[in-house]
C-alpha atoms as a PDB file:
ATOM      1  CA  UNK A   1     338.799   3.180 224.477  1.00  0.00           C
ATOM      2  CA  UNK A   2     340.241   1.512 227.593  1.00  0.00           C
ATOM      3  CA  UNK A   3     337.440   1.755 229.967  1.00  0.00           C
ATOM      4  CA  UNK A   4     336.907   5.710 230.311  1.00  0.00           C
ATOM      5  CA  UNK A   5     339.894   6.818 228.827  1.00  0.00           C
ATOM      6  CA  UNK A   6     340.107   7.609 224.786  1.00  0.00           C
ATOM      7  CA  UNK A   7     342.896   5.830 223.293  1.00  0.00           C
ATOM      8  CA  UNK A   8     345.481   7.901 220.920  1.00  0.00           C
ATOM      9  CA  UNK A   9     347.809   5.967 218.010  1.00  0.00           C
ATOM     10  CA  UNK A  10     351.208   7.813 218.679  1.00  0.00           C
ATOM     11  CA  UNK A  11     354.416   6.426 217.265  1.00  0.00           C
ATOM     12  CA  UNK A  12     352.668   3.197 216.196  1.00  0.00           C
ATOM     13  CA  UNK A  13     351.404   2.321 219.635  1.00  0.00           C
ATOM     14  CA  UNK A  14     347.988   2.842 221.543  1.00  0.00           C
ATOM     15  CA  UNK A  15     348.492   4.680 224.720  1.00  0.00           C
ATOM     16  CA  UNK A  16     345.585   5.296 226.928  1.00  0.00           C
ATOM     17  CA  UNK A  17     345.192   8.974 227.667  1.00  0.00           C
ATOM     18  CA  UNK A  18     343.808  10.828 231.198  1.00  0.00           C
ATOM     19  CA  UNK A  19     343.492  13.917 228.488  1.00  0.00           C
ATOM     20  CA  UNK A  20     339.880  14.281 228.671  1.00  0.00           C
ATOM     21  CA  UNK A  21     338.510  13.267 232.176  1.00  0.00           C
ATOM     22  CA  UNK A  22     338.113  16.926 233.995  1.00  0.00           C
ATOM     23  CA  UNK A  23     334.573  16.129 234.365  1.00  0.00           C
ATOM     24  CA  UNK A  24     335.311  12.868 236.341  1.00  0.00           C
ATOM     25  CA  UNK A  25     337.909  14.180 239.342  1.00  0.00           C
ATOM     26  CA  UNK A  26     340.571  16.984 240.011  1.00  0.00           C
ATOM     27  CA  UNK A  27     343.012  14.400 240.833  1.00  0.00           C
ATOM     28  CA  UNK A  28     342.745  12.881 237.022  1.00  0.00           C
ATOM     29  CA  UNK A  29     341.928  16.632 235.416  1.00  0.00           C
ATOM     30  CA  UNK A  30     345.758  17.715 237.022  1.00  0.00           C
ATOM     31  CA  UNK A  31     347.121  14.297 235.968  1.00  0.00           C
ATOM     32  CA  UNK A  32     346.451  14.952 232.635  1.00  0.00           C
ATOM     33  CA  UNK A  33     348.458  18.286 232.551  1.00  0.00           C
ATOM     34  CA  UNK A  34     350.911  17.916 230.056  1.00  0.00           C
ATOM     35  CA  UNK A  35     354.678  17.610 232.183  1.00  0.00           C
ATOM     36  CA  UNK A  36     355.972  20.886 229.805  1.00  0.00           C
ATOM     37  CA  UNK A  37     353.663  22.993 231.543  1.00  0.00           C
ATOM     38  CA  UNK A  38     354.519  22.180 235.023  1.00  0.00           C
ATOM     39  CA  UNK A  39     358.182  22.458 234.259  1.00  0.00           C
ATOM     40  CA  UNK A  40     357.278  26.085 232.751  1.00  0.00           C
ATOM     41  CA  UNK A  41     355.825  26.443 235.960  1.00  0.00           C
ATOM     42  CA  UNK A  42     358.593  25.777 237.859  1.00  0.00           C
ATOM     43  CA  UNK A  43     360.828  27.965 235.998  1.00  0.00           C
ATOM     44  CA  UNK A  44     358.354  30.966 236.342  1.00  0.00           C
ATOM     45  CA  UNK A  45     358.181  29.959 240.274  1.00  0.00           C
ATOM     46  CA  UNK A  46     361.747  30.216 240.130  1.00  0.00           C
ATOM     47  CA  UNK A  47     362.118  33.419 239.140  1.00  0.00           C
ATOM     48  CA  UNK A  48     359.169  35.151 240.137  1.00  0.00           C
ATOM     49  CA  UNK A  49     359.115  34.316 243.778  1.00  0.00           C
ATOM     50  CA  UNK A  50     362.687  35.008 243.760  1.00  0.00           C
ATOM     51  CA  UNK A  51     362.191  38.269 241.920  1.00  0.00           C
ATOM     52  CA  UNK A  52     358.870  39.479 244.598  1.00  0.00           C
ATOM     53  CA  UNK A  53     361.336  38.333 247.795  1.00  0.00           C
ATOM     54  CA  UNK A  54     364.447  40.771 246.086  1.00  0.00           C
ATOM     55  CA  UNK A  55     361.659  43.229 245.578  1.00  0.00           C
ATOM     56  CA  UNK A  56     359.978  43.180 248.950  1.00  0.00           C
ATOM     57  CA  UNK A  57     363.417  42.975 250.769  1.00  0.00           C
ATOM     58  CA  UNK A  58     364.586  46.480 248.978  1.00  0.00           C
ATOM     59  CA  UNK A  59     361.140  47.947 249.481  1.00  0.00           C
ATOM     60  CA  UNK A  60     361.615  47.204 253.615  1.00  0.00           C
ATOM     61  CA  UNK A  61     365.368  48.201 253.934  1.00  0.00           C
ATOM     62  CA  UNK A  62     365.657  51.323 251.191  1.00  0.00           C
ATOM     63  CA  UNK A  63     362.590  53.072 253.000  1.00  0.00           C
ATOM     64  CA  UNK A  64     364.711  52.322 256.450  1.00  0.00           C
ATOM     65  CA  UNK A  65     367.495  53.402 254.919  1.00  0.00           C
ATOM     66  CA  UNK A  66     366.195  56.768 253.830  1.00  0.00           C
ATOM     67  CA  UNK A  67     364.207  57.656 256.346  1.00  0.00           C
ATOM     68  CA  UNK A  68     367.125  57.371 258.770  1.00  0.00           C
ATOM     69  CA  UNK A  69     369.260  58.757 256.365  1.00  0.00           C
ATOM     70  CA  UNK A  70     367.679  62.418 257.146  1.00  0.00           C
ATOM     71  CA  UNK A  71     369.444  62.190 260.769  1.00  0.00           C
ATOM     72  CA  UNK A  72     372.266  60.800 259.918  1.00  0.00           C
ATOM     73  CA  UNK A  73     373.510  61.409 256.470  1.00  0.00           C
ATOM     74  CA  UNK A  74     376.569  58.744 256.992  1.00  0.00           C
ATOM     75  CA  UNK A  75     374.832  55.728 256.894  1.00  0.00           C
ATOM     76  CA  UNK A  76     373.651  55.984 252.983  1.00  0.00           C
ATOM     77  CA  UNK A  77     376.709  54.679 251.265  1.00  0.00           C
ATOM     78  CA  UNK A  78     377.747  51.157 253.915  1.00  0.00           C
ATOM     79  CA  UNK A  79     374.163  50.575 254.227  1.00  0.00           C
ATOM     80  CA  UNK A  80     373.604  49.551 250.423  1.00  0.00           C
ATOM     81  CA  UNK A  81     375.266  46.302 251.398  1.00  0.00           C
ATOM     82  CA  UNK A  82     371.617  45.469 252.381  1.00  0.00           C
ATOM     83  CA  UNK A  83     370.797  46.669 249.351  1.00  0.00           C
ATOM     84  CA  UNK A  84     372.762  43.953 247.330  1.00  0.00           C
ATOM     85  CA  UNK A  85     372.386  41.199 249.668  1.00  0.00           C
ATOM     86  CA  UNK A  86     368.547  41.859 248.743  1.00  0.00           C
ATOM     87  CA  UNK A  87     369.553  41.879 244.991  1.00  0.00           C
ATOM     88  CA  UNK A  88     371.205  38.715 244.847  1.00  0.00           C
ATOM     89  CA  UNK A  89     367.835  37.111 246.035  1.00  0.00           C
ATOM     90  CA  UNK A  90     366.999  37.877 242.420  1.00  0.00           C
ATOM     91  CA  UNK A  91     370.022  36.752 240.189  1.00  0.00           C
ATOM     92  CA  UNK A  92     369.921  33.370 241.958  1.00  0.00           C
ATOM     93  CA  UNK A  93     366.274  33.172 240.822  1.00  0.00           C
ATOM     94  CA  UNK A  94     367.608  34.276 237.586  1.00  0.00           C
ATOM     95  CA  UNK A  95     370.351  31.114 237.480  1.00  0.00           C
ATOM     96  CA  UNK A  96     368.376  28.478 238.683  1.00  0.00           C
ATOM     97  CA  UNK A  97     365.557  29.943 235.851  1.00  0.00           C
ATOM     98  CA  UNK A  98     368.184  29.654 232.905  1.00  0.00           C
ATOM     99  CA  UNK A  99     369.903  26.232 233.881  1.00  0.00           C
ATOM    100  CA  UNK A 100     366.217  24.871 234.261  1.00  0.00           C
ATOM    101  CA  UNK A 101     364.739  26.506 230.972  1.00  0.00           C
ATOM    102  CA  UNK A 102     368.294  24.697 229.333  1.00  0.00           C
ATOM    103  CA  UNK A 103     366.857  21.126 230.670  1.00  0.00           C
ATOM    104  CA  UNK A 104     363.480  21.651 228.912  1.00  0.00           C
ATOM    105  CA  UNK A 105     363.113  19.788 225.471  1.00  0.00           C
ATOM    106  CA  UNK A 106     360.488  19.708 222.916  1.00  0.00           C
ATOM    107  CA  UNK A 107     358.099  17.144 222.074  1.00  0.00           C
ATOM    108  CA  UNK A 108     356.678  17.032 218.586  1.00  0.00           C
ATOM    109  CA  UNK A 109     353.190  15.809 220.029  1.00  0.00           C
ATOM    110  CA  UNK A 110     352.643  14.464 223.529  1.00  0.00           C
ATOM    111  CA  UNK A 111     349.664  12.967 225.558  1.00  0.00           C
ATOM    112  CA  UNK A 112     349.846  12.194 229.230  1.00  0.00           C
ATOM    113  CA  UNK A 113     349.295   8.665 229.603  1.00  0.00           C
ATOM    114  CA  UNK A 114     347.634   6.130 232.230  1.00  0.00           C
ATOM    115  CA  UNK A 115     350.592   4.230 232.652  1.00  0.00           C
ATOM    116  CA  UNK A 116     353.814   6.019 231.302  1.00  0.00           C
ATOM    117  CA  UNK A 117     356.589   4.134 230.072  1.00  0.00           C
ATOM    118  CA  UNK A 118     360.113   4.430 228.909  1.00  0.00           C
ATOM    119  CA  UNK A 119     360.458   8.217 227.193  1.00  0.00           C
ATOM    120  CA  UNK A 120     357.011   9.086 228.616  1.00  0.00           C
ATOM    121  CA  UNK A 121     357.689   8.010 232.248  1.00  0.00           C
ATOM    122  CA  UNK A 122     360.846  10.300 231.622  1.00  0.00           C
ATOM    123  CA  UNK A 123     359.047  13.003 230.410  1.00  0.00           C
ATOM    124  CA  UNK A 124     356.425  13.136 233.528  1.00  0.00           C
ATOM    125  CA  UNK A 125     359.072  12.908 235.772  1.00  0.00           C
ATOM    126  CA  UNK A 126     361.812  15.045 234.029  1.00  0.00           C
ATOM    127  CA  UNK A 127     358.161  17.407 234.486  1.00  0.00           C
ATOM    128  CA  UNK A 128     357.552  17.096 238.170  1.00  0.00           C
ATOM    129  CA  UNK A 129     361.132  17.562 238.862  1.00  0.00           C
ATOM    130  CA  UNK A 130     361.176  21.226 237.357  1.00  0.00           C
ATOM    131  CA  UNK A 131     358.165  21.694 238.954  1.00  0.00           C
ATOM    132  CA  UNK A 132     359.664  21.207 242.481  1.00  0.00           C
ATOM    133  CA  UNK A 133     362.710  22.971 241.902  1.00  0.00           C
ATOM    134  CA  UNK A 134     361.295  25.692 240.849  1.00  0.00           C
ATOM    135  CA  UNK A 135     358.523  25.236 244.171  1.00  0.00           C
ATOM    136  CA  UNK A 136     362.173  24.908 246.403  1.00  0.00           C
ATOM    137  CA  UNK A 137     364.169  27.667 244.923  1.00  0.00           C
ATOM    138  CA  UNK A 138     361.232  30.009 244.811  1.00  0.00           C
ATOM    139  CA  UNK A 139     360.052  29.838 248.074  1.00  0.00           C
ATOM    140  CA  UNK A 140     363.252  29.870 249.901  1.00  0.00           C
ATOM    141  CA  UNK A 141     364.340  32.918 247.959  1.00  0.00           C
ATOM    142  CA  UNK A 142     361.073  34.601 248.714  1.00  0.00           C
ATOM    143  CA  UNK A 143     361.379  34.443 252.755  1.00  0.00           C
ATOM    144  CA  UNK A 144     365.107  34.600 252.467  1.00  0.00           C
ATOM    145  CA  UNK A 145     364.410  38.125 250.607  1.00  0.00           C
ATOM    146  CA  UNK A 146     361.930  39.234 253.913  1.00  0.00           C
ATOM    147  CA  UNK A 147     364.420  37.750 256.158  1.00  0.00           C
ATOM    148  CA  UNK A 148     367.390  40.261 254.427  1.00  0.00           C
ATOM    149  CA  UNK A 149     365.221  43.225 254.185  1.00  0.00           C
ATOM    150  CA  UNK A 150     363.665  43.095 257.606  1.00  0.00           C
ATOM    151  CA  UNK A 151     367.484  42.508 259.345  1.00  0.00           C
ATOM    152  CA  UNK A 152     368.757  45.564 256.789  1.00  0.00           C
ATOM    153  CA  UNK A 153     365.845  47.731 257.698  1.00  0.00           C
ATOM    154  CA  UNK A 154     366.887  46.700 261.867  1.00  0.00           C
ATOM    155  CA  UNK A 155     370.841  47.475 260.663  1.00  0.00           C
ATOM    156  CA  UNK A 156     370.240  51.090 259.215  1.00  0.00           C
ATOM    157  CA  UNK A 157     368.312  51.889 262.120  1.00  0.00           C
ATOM    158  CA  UNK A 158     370.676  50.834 264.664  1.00  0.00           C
ATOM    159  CA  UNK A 159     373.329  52.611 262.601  1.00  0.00           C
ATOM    160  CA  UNK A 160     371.717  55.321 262.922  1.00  0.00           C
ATOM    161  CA  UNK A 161     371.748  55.462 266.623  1.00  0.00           C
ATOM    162  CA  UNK A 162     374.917  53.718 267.585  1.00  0.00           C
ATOM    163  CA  UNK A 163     377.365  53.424 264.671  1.00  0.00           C
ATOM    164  CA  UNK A 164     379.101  50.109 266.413  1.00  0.00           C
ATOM    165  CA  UNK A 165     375.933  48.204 265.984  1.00  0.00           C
ATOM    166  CA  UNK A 166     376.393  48.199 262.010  1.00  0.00           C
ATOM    167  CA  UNK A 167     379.037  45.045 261.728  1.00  0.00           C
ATOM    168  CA  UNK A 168     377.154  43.046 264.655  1.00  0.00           C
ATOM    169  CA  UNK A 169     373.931  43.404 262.459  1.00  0.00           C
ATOM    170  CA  UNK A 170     375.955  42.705 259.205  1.00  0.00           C
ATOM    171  CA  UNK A 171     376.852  39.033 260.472  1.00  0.00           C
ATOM    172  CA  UNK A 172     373.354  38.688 261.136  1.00  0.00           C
ATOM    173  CA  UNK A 173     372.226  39.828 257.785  1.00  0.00           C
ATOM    174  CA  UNK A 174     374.992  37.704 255.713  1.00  0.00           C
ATOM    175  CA  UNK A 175     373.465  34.529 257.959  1.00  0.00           C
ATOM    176  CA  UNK A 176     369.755  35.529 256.798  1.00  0.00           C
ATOM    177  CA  UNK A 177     371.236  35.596 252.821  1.00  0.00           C
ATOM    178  CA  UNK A 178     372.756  32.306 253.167  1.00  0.00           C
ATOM    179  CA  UNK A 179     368.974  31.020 253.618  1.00  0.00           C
ATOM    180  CA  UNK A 180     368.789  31.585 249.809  1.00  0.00           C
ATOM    181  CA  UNK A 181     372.212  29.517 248.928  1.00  0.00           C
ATOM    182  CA  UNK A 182     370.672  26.932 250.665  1.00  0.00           C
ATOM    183  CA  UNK A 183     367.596  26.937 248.337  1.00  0.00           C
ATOM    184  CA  UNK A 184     369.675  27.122 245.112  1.00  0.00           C
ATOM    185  CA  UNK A 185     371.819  24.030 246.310  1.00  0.00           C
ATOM    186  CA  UNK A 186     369.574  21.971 246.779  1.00  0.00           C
ATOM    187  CA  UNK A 187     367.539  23.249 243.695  1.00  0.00           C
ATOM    188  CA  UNK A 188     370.837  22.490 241.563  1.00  0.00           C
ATOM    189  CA  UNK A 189     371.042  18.755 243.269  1.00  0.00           C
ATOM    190  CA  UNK A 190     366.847  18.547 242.466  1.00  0.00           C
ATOM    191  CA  UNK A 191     367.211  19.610 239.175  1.00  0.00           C
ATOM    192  CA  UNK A 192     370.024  17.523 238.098  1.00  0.00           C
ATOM    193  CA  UNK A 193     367.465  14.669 237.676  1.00  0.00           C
ATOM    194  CA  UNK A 194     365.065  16.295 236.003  1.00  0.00           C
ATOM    195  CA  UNK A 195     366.399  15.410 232.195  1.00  0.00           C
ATOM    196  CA  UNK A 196     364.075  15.607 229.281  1.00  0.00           C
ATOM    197  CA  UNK A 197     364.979  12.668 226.846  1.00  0.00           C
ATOM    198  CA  UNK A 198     366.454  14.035 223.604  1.00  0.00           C
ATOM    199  CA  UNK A 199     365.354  11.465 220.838  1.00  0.00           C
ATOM    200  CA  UNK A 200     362.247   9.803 221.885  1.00  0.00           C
ATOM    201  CA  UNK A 201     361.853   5.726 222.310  1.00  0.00           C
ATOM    202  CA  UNK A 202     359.539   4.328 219.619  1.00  0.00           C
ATOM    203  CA  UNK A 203     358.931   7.747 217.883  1.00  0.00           C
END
């Protein structure tokens, strides 16, 4: 052992492991979470909190939409612009998902240890990266989703009522989309240094 810590023999060395030390603090019980499953984390925060924004943005503008759509019959086909604005909250959750799940690689065996070095260090950090990407693209595609379906709910309503308001709150609604562009940018740029080592030093 090295003080507290159980020692494991991996790839002819003796790392010192923060595995087994939940009982001693939370700090060293989530330092010892292996850095696969925070990047699978970060790819499921990817998508699903893209997914729930797309979700909750069509929920708020389709009921507008329909509801209005029983006094005035013409907005139902120009209003499903909000529609697809709301949609594409989901398929960028669904890119920055795939190009993340592409940077993942395999380990054969892995132990987090007290000091990483060389493939390990890149391994924890190749893990924490995912894990904020996914944290970045998920939340900004969640409120960017709210932000689409609340301004497409306010468009089919004001199209209802004065037809002229439609392109003034279309410029508005395209601005509230961009919010999740913004997200996937800089989740691309985050991402990029998250890179799982392909042959492992010392193994």
């Amino acid at each position: 052992q090295v003080g507290s810590l159980p020692v494991l023999v991996y790839g002819g060395s003796s790392v010192a492991m923060a595995t087994y030390c939940s009982d001693e603090s939370w700090s060293c019980a989530f330092s010892s979470i292996p850095p696969f499953m925070f990047a699978g984390l970060g790819v499921a925060l990817a998508l699903g909190l893209s997914v729930i924004g797309a979700a909750w943005g069509i929920f708020l503008t389709g009921s507008s939409i329909m509801g209005a759509a029983i006094k005035a019959p013409r907005i139902r086909s120009k209003n499903l612009v909000s529609i697809i604005f709301c949609e594409a909250v989901a398929i960028y959750g669904v890119i920055m998902a795939i190009i993340m799940a592409n940077k993942m690689q395999g380990s054969e065996e892995f132990a987090v240890p007290a000091v990483p070095k060389d493939w390990q260090a890149q391994v924890v950090t190749a893990g924490y990266c995912l894990f904020a990407v996914g944290l970045s693209v998920g939340f900004s595609n969640l409120f960017c989703g709210v932000c689409v379906g609340i301004t497409g709910s306010g468009c089919a309503l004001a199209d209802a009522q004065k037809p002229d308001m439609f392109v003034k709150m279309l410029v508005i609604e395209i601005f509230g989309s961009a919010l999740g562009l913004f997200g996937v940018i800089v989740g691309i740029i985050q991402a990029n240094a998250g890179q799982f080592p392909e042959h492992k030093l010392g193994a």
